[in-house]
C-alpha atoms as a PDB file:
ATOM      1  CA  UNK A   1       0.000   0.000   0.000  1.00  0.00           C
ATOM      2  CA  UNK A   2       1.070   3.780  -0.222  1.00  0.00           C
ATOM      3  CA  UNK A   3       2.476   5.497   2.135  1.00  0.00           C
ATOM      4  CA  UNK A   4      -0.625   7.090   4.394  1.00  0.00           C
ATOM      5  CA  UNK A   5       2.085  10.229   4.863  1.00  0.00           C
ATOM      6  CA  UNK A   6       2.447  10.593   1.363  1.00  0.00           C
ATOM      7  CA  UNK A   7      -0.787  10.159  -0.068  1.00  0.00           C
ATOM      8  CA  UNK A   8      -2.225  12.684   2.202  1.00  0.00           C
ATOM      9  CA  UNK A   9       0.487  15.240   0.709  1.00  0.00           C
ATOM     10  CA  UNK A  10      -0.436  14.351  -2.694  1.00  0.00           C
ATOM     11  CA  UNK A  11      -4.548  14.768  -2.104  1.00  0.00           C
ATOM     12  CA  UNK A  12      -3.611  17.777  -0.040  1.00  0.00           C
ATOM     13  CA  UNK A  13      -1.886  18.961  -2.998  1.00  0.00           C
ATOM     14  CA  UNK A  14      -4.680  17.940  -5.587  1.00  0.00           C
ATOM     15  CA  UNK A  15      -7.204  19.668  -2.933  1.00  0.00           C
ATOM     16  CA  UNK A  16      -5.857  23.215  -3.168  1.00  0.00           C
ATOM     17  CA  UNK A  17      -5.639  23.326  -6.774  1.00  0.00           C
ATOM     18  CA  UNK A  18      -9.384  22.266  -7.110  1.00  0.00           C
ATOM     19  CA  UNK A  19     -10.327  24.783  -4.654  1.00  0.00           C
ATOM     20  CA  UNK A  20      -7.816  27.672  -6.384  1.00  0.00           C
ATOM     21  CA  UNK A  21      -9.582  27.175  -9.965  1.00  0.00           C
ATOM     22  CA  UNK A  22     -13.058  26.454  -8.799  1.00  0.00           C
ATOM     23  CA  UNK A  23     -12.686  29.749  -6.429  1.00  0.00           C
ATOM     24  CA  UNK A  24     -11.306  31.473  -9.544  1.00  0.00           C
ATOM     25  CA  UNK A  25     -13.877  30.365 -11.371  1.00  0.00           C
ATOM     26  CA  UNK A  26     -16.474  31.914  -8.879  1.00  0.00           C
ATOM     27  CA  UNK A  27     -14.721  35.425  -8.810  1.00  0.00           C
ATOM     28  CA  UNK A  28     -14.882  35.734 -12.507  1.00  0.00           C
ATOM     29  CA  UNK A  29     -18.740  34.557 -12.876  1.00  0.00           C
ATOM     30  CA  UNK A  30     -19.311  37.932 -10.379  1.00  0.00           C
ATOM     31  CA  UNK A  31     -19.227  40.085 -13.291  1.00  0.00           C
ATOM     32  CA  UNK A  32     -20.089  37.778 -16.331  1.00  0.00           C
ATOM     33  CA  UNK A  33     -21.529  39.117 -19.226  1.00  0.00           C
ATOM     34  CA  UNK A  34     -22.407  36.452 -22.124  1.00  0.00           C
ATOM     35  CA  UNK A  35     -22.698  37.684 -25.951  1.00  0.00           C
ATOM     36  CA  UNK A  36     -24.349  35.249 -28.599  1.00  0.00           C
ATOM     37  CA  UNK A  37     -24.809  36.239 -31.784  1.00  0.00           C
ATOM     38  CA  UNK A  38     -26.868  35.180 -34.905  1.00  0.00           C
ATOM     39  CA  UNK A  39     -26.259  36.312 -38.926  1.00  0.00           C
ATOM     40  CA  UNK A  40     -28.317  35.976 -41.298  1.00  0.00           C
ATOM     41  CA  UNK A  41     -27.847  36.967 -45.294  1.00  0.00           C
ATOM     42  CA  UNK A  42     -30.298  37.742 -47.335  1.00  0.00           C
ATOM     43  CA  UNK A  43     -29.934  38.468 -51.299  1.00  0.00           C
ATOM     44  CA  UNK A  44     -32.138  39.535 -53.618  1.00  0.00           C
ATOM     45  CA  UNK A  45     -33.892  36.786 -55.663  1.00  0.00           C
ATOM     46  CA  UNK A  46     -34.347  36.505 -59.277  1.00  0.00           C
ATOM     47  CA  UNK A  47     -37.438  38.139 -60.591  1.00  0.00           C
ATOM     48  CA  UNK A  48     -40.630  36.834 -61.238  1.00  0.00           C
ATOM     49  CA  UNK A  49     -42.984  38.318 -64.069  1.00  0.00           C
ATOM     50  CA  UNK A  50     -45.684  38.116 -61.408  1.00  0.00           C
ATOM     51  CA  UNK A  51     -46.292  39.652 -58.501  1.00  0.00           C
ATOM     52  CA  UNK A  52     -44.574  42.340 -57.009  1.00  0.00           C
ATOM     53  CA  UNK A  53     -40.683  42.594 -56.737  1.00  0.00           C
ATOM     54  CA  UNK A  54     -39.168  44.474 -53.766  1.00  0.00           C
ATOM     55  CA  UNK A  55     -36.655  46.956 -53.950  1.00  0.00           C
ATOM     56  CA  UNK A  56     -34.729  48.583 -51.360  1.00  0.00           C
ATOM     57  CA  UNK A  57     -32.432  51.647 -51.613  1.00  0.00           C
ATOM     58  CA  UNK A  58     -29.398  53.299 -50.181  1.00  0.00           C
ATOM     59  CA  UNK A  59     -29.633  56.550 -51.445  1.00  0.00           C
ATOM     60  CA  UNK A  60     -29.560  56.404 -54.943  1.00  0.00           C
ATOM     61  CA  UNK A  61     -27.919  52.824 -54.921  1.00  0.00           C
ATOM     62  CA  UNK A  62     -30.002  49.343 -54.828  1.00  0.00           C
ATOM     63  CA  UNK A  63     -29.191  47.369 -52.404  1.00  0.00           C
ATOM     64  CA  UNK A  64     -28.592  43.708 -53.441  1.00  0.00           C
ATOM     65  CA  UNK A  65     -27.897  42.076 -50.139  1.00  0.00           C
ATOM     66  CA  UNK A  66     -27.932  42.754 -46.545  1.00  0.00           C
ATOM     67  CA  UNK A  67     -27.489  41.193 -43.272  1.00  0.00           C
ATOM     68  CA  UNK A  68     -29.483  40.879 -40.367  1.00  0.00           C
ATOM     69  CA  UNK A  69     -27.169  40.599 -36.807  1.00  0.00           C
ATOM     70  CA  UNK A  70     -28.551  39.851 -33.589  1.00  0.00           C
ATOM     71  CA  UNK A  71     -26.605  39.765 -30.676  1.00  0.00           C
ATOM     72  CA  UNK A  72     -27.799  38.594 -27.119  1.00  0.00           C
ATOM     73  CA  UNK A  73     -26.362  39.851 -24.015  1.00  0.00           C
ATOM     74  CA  UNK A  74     -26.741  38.126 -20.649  1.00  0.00           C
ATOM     75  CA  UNK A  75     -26.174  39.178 -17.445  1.00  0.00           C
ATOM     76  CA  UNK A  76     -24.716  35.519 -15.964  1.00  0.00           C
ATOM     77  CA  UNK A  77     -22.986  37.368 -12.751  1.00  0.00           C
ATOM     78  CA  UNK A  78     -24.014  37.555  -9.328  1.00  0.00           C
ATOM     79  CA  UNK A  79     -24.512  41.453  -9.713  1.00  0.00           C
ATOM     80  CA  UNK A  80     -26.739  44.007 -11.041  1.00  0.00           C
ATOM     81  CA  UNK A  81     -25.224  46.751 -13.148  1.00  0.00           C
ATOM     82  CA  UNK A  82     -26.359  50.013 -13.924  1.00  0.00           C
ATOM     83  CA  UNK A  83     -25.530  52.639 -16.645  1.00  0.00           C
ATOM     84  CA  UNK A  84     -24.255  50.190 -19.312  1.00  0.00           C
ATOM     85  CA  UNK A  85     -22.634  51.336 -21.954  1.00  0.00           C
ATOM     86  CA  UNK A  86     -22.896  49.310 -25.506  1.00  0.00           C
ATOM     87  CA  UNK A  87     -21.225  50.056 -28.347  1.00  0.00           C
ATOM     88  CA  UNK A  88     -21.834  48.692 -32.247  1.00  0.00           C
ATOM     89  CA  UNK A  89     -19.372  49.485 -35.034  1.00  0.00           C
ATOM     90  CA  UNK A  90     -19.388  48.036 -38.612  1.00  0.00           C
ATOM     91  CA  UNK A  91     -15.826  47.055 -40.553  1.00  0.00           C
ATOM     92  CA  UNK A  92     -14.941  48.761 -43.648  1.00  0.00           C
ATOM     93  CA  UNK A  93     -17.576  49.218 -46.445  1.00  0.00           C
ATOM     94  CA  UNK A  94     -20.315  47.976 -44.318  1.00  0.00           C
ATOM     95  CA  UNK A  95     -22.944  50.527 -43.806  1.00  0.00           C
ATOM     96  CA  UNK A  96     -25.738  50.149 -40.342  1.00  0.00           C
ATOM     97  CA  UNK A  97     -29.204  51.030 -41.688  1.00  0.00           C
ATOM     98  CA  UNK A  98     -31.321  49.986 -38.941  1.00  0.00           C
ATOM     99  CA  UNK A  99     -30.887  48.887 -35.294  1.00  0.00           C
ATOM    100  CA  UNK A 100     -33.348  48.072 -32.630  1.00  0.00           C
ATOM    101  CA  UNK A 101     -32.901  46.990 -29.194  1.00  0.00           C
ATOM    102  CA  UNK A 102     -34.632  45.524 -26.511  1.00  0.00           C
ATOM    103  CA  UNK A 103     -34.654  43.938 -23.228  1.00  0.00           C
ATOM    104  CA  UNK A 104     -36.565  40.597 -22.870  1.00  0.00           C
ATOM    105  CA  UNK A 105     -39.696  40.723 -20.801  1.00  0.00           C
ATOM    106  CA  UNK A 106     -39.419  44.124 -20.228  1.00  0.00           C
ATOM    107  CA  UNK A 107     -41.386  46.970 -21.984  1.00  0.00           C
ATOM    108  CA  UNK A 108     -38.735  49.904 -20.967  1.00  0.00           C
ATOM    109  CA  UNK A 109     -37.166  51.750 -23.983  1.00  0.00           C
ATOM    110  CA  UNK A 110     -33.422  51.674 -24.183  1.00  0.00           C
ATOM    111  CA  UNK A 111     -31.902  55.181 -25.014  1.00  0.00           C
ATOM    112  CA  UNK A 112     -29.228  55.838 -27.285  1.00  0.00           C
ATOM    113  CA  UNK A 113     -25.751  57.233 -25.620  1.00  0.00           C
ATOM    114  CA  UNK A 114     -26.124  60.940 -24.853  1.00  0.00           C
ATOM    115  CA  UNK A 115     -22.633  61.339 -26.151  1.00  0.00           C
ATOM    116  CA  UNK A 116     -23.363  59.747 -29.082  1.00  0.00           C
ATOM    117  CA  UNK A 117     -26.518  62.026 -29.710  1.00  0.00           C
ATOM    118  CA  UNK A 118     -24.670  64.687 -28.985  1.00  0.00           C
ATOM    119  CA  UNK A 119     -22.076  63.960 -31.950  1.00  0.00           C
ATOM    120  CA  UNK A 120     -24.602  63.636 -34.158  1.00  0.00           C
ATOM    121  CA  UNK A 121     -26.732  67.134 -33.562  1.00  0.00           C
ATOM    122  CA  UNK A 122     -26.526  68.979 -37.140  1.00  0.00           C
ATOM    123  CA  UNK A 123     -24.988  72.452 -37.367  1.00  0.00           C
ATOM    124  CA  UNK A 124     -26.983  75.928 -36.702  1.00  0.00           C
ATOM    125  CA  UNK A 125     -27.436  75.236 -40.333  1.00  0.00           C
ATOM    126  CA  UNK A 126     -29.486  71.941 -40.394  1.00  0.00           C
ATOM    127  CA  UNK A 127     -26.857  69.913 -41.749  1.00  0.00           C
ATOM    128  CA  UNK A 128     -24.942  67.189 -41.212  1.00  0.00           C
ATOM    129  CA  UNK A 129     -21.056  67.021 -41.790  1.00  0.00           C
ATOM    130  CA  UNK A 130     -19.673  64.171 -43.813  1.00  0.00           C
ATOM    131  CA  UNK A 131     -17.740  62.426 -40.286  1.00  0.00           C
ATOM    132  CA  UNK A 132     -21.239  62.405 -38.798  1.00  0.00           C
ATOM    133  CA  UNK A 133     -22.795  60.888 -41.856  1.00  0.00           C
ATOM    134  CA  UNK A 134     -19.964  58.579 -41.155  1.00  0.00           C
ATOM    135  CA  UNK A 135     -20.713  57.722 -37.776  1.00  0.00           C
ATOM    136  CA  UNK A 136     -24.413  57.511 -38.088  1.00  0.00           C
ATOM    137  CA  UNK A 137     -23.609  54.547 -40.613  1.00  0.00           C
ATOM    138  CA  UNK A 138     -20.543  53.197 -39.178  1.00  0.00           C
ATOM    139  CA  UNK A 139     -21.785  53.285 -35.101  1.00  0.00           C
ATOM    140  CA  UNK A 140     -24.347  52.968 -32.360  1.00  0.00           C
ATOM    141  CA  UNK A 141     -23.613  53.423 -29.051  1.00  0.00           C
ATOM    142  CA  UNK A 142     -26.716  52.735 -26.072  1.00  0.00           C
ATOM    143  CA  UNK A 143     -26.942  53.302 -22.559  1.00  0.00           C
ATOM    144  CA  UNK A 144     -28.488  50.634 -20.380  1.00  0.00           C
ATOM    145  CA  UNK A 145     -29.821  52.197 -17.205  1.00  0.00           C
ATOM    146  CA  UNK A 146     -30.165  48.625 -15.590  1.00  0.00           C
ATOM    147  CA  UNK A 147     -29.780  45.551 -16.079  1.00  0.00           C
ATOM    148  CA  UNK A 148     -30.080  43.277 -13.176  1.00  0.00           C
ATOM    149  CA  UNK A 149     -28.549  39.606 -12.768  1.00  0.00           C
ATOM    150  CA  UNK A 150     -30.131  37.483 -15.547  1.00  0.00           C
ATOM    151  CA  UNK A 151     -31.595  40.143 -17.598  1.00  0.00           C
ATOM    152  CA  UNK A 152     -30.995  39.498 -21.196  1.00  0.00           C
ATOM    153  CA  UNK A 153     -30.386  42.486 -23.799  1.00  0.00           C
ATOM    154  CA  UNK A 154     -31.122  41.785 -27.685  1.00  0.00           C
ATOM    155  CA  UNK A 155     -30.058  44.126 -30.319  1.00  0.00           C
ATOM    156  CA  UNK A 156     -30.855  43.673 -33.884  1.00  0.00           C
ATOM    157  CA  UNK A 157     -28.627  45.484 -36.590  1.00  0.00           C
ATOM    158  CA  UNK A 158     -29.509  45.482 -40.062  1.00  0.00           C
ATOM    159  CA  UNK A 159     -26.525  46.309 -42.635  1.00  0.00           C
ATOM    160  CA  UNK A 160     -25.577  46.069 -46.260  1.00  0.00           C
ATOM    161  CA  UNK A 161     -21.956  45.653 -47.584  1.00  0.00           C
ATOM    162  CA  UNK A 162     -20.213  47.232 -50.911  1.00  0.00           C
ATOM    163  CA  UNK A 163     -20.330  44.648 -53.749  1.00  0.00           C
ATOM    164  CA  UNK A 164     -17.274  41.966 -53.940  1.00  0.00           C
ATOM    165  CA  UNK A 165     -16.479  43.628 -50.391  1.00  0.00           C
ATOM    166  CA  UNK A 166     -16.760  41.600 -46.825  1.00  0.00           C
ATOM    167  CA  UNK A 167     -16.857  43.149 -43.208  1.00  0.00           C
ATOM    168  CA  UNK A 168     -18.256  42.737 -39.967  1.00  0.00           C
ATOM    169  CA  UNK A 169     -20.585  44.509 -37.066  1.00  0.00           C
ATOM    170  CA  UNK A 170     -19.046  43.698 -33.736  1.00  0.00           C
ATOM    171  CA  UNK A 171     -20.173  44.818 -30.319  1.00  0.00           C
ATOM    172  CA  UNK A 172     -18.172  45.651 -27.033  1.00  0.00           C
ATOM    173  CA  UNK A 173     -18.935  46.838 -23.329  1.00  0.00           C
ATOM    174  CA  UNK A 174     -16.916  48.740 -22.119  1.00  0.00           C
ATOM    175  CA  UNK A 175     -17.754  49.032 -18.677  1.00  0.00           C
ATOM    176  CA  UNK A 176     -15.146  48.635 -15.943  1.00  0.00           C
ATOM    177  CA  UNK A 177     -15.483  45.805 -13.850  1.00  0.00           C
ATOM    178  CA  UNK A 178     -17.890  42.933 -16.648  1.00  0.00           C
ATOM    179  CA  UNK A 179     -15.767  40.481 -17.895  1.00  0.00           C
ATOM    180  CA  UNK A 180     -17.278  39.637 -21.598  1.00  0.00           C
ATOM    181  CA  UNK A 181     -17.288  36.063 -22.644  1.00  0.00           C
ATOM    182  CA  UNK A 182     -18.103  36.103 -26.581  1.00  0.00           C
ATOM    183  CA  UNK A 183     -19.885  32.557 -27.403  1.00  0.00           C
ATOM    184  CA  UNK A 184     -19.602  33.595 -30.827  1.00  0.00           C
ATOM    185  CA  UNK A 185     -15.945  33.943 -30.499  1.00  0.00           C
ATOM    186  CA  UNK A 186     -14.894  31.011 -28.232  1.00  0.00           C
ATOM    187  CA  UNK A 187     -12.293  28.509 -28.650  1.00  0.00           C
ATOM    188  CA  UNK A 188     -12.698  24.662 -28.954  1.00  0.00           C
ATOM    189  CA  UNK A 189     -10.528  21.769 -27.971  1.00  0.00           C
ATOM    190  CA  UNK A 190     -11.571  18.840 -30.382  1.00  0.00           C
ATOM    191  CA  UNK A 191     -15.150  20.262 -30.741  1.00  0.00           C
ATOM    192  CA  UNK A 192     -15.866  20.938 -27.213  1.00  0.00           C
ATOM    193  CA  UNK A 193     -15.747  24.437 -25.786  1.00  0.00           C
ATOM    194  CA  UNK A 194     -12.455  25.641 -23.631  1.00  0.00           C
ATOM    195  CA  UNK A 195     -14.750  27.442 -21.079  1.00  0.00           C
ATOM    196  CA  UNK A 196     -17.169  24.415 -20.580  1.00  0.00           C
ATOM    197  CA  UNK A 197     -15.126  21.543 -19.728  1.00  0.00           C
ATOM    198  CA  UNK A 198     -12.696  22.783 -16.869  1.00  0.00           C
ATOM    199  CA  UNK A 199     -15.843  20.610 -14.164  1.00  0.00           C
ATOM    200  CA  UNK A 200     -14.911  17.085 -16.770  1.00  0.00           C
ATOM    201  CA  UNK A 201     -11.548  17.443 -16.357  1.00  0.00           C
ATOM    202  CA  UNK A 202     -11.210  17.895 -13.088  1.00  0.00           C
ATOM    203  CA  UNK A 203     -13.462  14.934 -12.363  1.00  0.00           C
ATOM    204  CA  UNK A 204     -11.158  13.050 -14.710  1.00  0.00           C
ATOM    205  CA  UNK A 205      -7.872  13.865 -12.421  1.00  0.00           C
ATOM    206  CA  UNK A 206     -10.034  13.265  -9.616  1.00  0.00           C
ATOM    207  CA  UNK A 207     -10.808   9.887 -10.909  1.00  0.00           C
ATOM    208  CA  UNK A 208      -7.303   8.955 -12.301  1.00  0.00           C
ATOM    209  CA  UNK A 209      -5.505   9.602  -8.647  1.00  0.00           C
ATOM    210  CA  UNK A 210      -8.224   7.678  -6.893  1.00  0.00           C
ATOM    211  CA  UNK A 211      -7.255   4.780  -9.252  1.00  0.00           C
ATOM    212  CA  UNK A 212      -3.859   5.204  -9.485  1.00  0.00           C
ATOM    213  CA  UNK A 213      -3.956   5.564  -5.407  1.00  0.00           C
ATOM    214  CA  UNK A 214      -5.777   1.879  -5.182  1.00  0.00           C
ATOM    215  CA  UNK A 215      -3.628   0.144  -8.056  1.00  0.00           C
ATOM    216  CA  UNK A 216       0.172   1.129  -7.316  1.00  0.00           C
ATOM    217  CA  UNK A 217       2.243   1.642  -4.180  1.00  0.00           C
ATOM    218  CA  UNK A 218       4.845   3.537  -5.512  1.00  0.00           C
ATOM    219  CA  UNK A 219       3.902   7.108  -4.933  1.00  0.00           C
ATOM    220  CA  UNK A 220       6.057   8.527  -7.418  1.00  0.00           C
ATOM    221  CA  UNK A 221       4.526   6.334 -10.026  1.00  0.00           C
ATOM    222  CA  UNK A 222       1.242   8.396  -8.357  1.00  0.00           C
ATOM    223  CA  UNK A 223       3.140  11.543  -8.931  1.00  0.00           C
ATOM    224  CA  UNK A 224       3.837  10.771 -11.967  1.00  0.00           C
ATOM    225  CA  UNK A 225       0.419   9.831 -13.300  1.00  0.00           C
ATOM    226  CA  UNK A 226      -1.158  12.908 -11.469  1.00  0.00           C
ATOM    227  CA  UNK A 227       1.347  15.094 -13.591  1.00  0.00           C
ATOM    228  CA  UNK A 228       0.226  13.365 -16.808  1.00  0.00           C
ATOM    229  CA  UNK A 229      -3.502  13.727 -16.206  1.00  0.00           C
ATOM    230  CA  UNK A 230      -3.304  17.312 -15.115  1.00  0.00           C
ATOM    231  CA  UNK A 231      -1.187  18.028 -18.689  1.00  0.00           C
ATOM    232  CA  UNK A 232      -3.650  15.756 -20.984  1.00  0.00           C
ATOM    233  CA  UNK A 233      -6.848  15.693 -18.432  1.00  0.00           C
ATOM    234  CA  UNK A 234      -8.453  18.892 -21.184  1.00  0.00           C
ATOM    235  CA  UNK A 235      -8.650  16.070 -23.248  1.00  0.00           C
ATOM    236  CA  UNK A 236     -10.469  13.958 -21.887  1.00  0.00           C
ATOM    237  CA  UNK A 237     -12.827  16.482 -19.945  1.00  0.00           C
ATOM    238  CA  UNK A 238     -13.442  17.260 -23.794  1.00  0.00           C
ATOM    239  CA  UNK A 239     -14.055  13.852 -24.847  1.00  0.00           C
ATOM    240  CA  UNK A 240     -16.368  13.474 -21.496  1.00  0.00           C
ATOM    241  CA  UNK A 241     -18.071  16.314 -22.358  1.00  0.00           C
ATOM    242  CA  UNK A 242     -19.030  15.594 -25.947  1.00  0.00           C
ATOM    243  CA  UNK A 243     -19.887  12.042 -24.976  1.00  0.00           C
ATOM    244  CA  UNK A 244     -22.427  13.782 -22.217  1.00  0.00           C
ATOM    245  CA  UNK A 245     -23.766  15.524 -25.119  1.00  0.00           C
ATOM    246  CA  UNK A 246     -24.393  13.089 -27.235  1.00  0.00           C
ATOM    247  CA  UNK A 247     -26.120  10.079 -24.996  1.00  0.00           C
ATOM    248  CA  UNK A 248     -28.261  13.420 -23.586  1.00  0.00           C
ATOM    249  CA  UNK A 249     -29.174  13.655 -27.385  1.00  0.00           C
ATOM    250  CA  UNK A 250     -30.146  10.069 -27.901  1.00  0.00           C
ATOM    251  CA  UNK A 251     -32.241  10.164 -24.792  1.00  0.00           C
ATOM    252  CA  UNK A 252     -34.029  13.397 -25.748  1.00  0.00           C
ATOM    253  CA  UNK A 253     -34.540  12.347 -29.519  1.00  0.00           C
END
């Protein structure tokens, strides 16, 4: 058998890096926003000699495409925030013609930024200069008086691009003190998501020392092991995790 001495030392060990991540893990979810977002082209068919065709123009320019972008912001922290501040900006040659935004079960309106009305005001003249123009079809910036733990925030952009030309519309908060977790943007270990499957592979450790533990006496062989499965355990939490996924799938069908 192992040495009782040594095996403590080694669960001791194992014990205070569970609780270090999982407290880590904790902290950051205090001030967790979540973004998902959802694009959707849409072209302009052929057309029919019956019927009505539909037309839509950019000043004097048909447009032949557009794009419809929805994002979805959730408060997932363990706070409520107030005075928000959201921010939209298109990439090059993508123009914003129309944005709306909303927050789910609630009726309130959300205002644009007052610095970003501001900016926009024409001169004593009634006009508009040409870096306004710009911004108007470039940005959006909102102001979120509240939005409690939770809450979920949609905003809808719709936006056309120059022809043979490809851009974006991205979205940012900055507020001090949310940490932003982009779904749309995350990054996968053999299909499974980074940020999902730190609770499988620290199971899998778990499970590999408490094995390891029963079947050798040696604790550096232990050691040894224990170092392996904490360098390869992402892994497997991945394969874990997709295997969750997919009996939950076969059950649910």
């Amino acid at each position: 058998m192992v040495d009782t001495k040594v095996l403590y030392i080694l669960i001791s060990a194992f014990a205070g890096g569970l609780i270090t991540i999982v407290t880590s893990k904790l902290l950051q979810k205090r001030s967790r926003f979540v973004i998902e977002r959802n694009d959707e082209e849409f072209k302009q068919g052929h057309n029919l000699p019956i019927g009505a065709n539909l037309q839509i123009l950019f000043g004097q320019r048909e447009i032949t495409n557009f794009r419809i972008t929805r994002f979805s912001i959730k408060n997932e922290s363990t706070n409520d925030f107030e005075n928000i501040k959201i921010r939209i900006w298109s990439g090059p040659d993508r123009y914003i013609l129309h944005d709306q935004i909303r927050r789910i079960d609630f009726l309130d309106e959300i205002p644009y930024h007052p610095e970003f009305v501001a900016v926009l005001q024409p001169s004593e003249s009634g006009k508009h200069s040409e870096s306004q123009i710009n911004k108007y079809y470039t940005q959006r910036e909102y102001l979120i008086p509240t939005l409690n733990r939770f809450d979920i925030v949609e905003i809808t952009v719709v936006s056309t691009v120059e022809p043979q030309k490809d851009s974006n519309v991205w979205i940012e908060i900055p507020h001090k003190g949310i940490r932003v977790i982009n779904k749309y943007n995350r990054t996968f270990l053999i299909g499974a998501p980074h940020d999902e499957i730190w609770p499988y592979t620290l199971f899998f450790i778990i499970i590999l020392i408490a094995l390891s533990a029963l079947f050798f006496q040696n604790p550096w062989i232990i050691a040894l092991i224990a170092g392996l499965g904490s360098g390869f355990g992402s892994y497997f939490g991945a394969i874990i995790y997709k295997t969750k996924k997919w009996v939950f799938r076969k059950i649910t069908d």
